[in-house]
Protein backbone atom coordinates (compact mmCIF):
# COMPACT_ATOMS: atom_id res chain seq x y z
CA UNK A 1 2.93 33.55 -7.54
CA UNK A 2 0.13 31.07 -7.26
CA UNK A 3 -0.72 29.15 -4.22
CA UNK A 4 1.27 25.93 -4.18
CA UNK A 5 -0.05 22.28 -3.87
CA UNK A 6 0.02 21.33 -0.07
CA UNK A 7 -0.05 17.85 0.68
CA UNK A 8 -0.14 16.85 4.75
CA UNK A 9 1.54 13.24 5.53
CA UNK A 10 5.36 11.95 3.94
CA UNK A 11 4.00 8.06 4.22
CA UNK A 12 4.54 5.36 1.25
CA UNK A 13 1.16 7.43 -0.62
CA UNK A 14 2.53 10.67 -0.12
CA UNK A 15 5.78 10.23 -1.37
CA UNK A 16 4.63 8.13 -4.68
CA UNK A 17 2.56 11.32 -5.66
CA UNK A 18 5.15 13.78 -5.58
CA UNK A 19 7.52 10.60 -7.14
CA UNK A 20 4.31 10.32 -10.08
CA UNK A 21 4.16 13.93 -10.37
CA UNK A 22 8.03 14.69 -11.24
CA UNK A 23 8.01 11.57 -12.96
CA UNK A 24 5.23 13.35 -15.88
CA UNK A 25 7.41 16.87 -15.39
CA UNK A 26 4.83 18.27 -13.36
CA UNK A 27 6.70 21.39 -12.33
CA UNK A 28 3.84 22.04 -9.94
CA UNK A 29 5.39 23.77 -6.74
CA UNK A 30 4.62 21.41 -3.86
CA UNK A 31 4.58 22.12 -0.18
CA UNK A 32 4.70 18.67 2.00
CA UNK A 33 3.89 18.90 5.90
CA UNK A 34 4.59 15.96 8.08
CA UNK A 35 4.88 14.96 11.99
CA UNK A 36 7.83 13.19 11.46
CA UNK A 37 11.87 13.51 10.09
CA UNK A 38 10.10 12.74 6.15
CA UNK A 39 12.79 10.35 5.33
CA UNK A 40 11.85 7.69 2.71
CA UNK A 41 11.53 3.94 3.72
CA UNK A 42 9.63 0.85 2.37
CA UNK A 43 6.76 0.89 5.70
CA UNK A 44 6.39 -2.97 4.38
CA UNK A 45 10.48 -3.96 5.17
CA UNK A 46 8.75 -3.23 8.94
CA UNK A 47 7.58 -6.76 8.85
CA UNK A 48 10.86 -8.70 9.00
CA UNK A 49 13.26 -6.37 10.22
CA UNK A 50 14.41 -8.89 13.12
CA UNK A 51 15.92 -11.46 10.74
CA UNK A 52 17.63 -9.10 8.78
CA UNK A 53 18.99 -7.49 11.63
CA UNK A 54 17.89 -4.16 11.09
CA UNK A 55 17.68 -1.32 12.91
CA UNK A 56 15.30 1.75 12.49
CA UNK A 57 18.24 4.07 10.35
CA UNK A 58 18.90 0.66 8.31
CA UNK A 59 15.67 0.99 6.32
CA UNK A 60 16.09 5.02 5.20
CA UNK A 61 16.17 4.71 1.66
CA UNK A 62 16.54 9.01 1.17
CA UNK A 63 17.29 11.07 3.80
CA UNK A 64 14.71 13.93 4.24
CA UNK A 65 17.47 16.24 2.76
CA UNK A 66 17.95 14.14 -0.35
CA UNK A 67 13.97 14.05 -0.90
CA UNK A 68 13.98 17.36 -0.70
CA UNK A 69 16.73 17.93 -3.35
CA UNK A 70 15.18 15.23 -5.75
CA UNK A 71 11.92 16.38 -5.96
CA UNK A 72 12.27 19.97 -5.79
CA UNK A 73 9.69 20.55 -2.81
CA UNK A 74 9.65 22.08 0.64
CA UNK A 75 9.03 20.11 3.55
CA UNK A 76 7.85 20.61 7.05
CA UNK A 77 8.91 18.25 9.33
CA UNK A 78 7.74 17.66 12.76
CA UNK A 79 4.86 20.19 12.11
CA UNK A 80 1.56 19.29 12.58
CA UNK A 81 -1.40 20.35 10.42
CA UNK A 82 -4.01 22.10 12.82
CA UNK A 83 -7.13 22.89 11.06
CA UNK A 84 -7.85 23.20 7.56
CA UNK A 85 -9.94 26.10 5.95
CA UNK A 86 -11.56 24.86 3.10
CA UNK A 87 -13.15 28.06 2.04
CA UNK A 88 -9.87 29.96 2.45
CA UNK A 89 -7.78 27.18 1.19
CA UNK A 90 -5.39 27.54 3.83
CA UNK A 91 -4.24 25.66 6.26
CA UNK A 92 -2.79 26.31 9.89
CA UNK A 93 0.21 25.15 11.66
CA UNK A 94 1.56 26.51 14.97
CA UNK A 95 4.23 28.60 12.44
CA UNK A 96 1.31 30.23 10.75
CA UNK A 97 -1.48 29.68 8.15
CA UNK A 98 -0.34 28.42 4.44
CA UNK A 99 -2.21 28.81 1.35
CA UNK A 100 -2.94 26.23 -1.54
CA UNK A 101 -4.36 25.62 -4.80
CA UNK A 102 -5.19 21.75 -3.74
CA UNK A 103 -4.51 19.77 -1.11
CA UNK A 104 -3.80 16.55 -0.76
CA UNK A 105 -4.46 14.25 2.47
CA UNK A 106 -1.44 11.39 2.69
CA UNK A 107 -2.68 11.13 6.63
CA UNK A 108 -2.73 7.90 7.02
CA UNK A 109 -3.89 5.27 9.33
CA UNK A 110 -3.11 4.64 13.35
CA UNK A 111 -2.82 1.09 14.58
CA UNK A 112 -6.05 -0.10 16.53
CA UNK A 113 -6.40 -0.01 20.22
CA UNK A 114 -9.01 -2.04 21.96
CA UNK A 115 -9.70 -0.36 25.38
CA UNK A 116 -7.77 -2.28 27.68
CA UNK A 117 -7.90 -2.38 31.84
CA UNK A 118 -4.46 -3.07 33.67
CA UNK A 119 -1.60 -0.50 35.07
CA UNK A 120 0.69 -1.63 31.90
CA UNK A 121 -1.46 -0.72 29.10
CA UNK A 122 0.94 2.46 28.31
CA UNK A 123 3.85 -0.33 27.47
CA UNK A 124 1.90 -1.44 24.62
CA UNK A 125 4.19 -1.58 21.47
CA UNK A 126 2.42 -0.37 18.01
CA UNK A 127 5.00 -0.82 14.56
CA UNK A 128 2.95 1.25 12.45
CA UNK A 129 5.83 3.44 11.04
CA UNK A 130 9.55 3.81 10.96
CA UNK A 131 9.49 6.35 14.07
CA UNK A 132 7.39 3.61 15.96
CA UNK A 133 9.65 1.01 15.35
CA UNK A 134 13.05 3.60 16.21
CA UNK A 135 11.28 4.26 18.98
CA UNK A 136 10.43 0.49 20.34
CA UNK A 137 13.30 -1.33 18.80
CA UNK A 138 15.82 -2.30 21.84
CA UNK A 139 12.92 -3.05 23.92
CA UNK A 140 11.76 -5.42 21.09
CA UNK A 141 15.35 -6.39 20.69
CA UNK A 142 16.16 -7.35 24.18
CA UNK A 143 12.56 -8.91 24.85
CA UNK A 144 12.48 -13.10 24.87
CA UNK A 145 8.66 -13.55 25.10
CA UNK A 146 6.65 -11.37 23.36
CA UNK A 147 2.79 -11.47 23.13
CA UNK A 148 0.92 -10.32 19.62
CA UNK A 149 -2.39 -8.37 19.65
CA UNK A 150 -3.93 -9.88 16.38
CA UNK A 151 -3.30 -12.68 13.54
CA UNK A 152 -4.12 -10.92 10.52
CA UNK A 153 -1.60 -10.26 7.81
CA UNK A 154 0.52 -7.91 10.01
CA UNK A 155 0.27 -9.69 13.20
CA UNK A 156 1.08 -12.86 11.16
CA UNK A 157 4.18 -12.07 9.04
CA UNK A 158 5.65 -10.38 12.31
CA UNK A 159 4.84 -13.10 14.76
CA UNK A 160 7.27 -15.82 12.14
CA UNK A 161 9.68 -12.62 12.04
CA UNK A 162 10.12 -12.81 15.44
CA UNK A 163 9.97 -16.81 16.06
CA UNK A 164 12.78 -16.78 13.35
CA UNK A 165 14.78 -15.08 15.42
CA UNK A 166 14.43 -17.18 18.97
CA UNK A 167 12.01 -15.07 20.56
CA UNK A 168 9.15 -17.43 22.07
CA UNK A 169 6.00 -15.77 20.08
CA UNK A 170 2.22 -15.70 21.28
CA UNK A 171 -0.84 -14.92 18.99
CA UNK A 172 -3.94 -13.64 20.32
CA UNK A 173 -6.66 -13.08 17.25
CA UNK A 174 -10.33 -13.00 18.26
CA UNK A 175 -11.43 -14.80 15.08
CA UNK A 176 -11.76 -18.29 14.22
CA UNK A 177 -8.44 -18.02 12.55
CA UNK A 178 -5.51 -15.93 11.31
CA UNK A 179 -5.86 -13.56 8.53
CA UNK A 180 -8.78 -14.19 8.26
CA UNK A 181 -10.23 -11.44 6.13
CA UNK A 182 -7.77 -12.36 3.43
CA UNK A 183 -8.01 -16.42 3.52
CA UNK A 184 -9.90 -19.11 4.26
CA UNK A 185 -10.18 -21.88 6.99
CA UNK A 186 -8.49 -24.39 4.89
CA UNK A 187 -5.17 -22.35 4.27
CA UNK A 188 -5.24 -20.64 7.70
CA UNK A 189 -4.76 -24.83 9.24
CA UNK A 190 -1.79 -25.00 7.03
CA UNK A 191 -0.23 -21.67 8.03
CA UNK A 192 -0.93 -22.30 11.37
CA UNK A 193 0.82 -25.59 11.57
CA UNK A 194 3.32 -23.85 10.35
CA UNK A 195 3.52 -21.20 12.65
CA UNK A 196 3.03 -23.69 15.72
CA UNK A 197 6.03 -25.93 14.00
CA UNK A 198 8.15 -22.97 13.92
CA UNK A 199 7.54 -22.19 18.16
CA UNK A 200 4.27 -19.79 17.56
CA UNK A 201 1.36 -20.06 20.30
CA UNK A 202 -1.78 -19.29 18.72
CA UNK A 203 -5.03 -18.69 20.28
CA UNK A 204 -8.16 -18.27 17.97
CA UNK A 205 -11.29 -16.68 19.19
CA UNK A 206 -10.19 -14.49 22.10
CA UNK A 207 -9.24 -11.56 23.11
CA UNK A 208 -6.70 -9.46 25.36
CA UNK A 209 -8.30 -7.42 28.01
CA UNK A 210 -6.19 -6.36 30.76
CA UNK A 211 -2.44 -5.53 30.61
CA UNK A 212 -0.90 -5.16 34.33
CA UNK A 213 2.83 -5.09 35.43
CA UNK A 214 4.00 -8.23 37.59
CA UNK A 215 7.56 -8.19 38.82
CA UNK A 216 10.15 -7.51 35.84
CA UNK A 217 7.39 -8.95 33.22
CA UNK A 218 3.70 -8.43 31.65
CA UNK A 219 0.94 -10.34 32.88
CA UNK A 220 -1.92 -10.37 30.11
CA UNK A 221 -5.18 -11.09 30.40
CA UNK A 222 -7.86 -12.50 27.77
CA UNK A 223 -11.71 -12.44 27.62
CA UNK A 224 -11.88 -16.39 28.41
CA UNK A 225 -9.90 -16.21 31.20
CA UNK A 226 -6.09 -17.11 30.12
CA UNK A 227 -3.28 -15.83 31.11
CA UNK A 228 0.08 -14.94 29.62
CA UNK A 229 3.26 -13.67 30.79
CA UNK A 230 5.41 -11.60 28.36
CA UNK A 231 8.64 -9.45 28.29
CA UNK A 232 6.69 -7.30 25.26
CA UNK A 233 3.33 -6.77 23.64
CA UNK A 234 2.89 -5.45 19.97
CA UNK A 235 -0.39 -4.39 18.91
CA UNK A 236 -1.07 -5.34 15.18
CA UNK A 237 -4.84 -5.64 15.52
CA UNK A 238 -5.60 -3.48 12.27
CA UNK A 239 -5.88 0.23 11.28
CA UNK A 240 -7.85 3.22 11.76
CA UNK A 241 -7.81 5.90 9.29
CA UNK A 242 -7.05 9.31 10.33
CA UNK A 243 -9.66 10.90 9.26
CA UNK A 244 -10.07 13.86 12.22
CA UNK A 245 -8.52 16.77 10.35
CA UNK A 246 -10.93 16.24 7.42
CA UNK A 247 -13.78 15.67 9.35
CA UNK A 248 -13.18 18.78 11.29
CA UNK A 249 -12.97 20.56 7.90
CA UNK A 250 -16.26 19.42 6.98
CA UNK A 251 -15.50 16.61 4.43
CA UNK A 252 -17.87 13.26 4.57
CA UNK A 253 -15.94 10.71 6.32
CA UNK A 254 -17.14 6.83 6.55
CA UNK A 255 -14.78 4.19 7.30
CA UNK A 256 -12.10 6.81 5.63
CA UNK A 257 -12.71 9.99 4.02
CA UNK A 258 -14.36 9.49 0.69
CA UNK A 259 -13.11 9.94 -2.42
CA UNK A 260 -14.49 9.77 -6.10
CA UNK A 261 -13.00 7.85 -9.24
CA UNK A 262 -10.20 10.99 -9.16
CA UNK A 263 -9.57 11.20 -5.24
CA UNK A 264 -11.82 14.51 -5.10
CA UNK A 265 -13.30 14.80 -1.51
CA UNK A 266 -16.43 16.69 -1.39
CA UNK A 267 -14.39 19.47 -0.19
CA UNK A 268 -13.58 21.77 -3.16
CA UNK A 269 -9.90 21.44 -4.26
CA UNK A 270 -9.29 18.67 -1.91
CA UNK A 271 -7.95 15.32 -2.24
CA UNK A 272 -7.06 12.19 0.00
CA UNK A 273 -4.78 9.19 -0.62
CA UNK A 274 -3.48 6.21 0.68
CA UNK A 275 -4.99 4.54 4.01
CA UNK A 276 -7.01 6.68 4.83
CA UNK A 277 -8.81 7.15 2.01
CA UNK A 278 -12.47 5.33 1.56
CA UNK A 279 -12.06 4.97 -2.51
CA UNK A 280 -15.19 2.66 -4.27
CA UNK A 281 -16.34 2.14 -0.59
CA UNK A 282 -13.19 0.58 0.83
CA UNK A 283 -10.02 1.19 2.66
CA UNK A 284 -6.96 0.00 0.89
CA UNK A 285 -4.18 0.00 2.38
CA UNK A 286 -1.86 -2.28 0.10
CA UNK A 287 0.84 -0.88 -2.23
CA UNK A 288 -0.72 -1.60 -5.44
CA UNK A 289 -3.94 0.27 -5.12
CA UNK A 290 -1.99 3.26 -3.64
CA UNK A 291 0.68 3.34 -6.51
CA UNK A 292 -2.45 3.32 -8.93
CA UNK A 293 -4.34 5.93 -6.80
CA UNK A 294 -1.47 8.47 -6.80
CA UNK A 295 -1.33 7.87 -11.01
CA UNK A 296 -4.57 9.13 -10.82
CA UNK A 297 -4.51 11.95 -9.01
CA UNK A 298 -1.43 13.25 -10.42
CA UNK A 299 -3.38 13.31 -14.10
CA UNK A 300 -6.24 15.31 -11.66
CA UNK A 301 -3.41 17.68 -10.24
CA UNK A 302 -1.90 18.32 -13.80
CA UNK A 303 -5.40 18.97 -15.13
CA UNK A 304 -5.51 15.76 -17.62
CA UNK A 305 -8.06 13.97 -15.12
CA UNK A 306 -8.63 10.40 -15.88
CA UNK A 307 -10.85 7.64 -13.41
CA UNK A 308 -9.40 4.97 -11.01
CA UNK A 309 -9.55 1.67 -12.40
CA UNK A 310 -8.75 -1.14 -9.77
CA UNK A 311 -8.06 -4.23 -11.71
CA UNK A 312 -7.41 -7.71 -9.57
CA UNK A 313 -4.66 -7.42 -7.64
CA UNK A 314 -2.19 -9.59 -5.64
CA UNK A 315 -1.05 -9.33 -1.90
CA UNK A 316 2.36 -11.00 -1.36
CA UNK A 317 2.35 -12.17 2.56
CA UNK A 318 5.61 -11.68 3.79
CA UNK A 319 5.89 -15.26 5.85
CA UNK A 320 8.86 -17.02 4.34
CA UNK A 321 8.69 -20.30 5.92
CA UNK A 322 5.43 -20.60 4.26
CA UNK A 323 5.28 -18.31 1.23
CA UNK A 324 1.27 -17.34 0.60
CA UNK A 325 0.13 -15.31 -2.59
CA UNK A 326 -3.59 -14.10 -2.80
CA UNK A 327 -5.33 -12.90 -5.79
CA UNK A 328 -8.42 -10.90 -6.82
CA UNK A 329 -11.72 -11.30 -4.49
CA UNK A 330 -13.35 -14.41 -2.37
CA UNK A 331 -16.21 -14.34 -0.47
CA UNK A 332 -18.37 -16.54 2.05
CA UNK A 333 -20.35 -17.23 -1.04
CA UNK A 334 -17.64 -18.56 -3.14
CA UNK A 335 -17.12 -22.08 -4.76
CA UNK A 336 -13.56 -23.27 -3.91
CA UNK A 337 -11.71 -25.48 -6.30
CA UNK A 338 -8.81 -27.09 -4.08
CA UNK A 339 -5.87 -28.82 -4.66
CA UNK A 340 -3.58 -29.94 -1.85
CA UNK A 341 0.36 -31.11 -2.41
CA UNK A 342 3.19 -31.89 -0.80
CA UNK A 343 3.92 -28.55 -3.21
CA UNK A 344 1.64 -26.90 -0.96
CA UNK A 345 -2.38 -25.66 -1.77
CA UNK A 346 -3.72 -24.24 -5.11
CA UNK A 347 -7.19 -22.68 -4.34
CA UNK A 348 -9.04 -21.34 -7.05
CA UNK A 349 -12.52 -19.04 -6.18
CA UNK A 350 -15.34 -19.03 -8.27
CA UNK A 351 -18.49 -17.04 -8.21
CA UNK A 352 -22.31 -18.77 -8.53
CA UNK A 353 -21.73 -18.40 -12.62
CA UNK A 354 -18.73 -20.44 -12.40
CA UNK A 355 -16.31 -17.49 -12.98
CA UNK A 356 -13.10 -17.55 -11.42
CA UNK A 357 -12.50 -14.68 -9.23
CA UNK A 358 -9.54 -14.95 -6.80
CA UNK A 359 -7.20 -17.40 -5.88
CA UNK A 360 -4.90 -18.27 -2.76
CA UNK A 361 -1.50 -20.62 -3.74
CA UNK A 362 1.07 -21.43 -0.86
CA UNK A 363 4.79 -22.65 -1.03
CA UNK A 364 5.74 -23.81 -4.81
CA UNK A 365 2.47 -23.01 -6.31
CA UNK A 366 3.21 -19.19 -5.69
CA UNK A 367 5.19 -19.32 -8.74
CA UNK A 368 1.71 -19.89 -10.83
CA UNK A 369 0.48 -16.68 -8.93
CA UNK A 370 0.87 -14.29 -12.09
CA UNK A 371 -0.61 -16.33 -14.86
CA UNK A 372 -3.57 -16.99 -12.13
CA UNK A 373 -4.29 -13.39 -11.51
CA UNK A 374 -4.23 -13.17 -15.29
CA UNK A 375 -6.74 -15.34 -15.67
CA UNK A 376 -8.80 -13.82 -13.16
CA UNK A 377 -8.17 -10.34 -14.71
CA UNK A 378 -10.20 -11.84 -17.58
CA UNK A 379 -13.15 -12.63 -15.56
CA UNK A 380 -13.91 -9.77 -13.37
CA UNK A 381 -14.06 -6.08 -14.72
CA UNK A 382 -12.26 -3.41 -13.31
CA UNK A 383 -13.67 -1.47 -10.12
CA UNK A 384 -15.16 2.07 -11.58
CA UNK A 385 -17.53 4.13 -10.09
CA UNK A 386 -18.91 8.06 -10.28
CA UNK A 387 -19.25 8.11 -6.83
CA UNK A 388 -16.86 6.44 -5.21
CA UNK A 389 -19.29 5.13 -2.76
């Protein structure tokens, strides 16, 4: 019997290959290895689990057992993946060394942690995955004040979670404003009127540095000087890509570990997906290039290879109170065409030959989102590349 495909990780990317790969009646035999229980859950539901009232077991979709008996494969839970031999194509576990034909890495990403002074560091709360969150959530629950390491889209969509449900909510972002790799100034001062009419504290332009136990509570301290006092701190300051088993196997890692058109890492018969995978010389970890991604490399596994094409795409951010919809690409060099409502903003971006290239709408303009990212479809080509670099 041939060696089976081994894929390391049971994340969102993980999962949607082995979903692809059944999906086309790939009968390939399929060996998954994870540090967790592998049961299935939507990793974005994370984001507003306080108003729903859910706990951790609340957002299983299928039980590790049921995944198993779906999709036909065997999986390793709570095992950790070692070392990889890329020569040997095996790799090891503390059970033993396992062959495979290819292998996937699903690994992941691990929340960012700036180094921090202070005797309370160790208490610092990170919602990264579904064991995080089982293994924080009556601390979070019980918690009144609660202090938030970052304002990007994360940091953001949990911080009006939270506030929705009475907590008193603190942001702490170091740049001029929230989320703000994904929008610009303009929409950030409506968001954040938002969030500041809903309870939320923001500070812009600082950042935590110490974390030290004072009676029953947190005192935190920033870079300029403030101080905070907080029953919890979360730590949504970004990702990092976890990229050490492949680097130890010899693969060339930047930001991620890169990856051509079809996922190939420059390790023979290996393969990465999902966050951390560098693909066209970026990290992305949003559903829609993952769900494309793993289309992809299922063709490569089921030898009818075909390229990664990235067309503009749409992130949803999950902040209720004031919906937000962002399309395609903007950057510091883009024309803005800006309409603002009582419906809310319409922002169109265009590009130095007047092409339109991404868009941000807010409130009742998010239902023009789709015919907007249709329209920018039009203008911009689809991401392909030979090198993936």
């Amino acid at each position: 019997m041939s060696a089976p495909l081994i894929i390391i990780g049971s994340g969102f990317a993980a999962y949607q290959l082995v979903k692809t790969l059944r999906r086309k009646n790939s009968d390939i035999r399929i060996q998954l290895f994870t540090l967790d229980e592998g049961e299935d859950y939507n990793k974005p539901d994370l984001s507003h689990v306080f108003t729903r009232q859910q706990m951790a077991d609340d957002l299983i979709a299928t039980t590790a057992d049921e995944f198993i008996k779906r999709y036909e494969v065997d999986l390793f839970t709570n095992t950790a993946v070692e070392r990889i031999d890329p020569e040997a194509q095996i790799i090891m576990t503390k059970d033993g060394s396992f062959p495979y034909s290819k292998l996937v890495l699903a690994t992941g990403a691990h929340p960012f942690l700036p180094n921090l002074t202070g005797d309370a560091t160790h208490q610092i709360v990170t919602l990264n995955s579904l064991q995080e969150y089982r293994k924080f959530e009556q601390h979070i629950h019980t918690a009144q004040r609660i202090l938030i390491m970052g304002g990007g889209i994360i940091g953001t969509e949990l911080a009006m979670d939270l506030s929705a449900c009475g907590k008193q909510v603190q942001i702490v972002e170091p740049s001029d404003h929230l989320m703000a790799n994904l929008i610009p100034n303009f929409i950030a001062d409506a968001l954040e009127h938002q969030l500041r009419h809903l309870g939320v504290n923001i500070e812009c332009r600082d950042a935590i540095t110490s974390v030290n136990h004072r009676n029953n509570e947190l005192m935190i301290t920033s870079r300029k000087g403030n101080t905070f006092n907080a029953d919890c701190i979360i730590a949504a300051a970004g990702i990092v890509p976890n990229t050490e088993l492949a680097k130890a196997a010899g693969a060339m890692i930047n930001r991620g570990i890169i990856v051509d058109n079809q996922l190939k890492t420059s390790l023979n018969n290996v393969y990465a997906l999902g966050d951390c995978a560098e693909v066209y010389g970026k990290v992305m970890p949003f559903l829609q290039p993952i769900i494309l991604s793993a289309n992809t490399l299922a063709n490569a596994l089921m030898s009818t290879p075909s390229v990664l094409s990235l067309p503009a795409m749409m992130v949803k951010v999950k902040t209720p109170q004031y919906p937000i919809q962002i399309g395609g690409n903007h950057t510091v060099d883009s024309h803005w065409q800006v309409d603002f409502s009582t419906q809310g903003i319409m922002a169109k971006a265009f590009d130095n030959q007047q092409n339109m290239t991404g868009f941000v709408v807010t409130k009742e303009h998010v239902n023009q989102a789709f015919a907007l990212l249709k329209e920018v479809q039009l203008n911009t080509p689809n991401q392909q590349s030979t090198s993936g670099e």
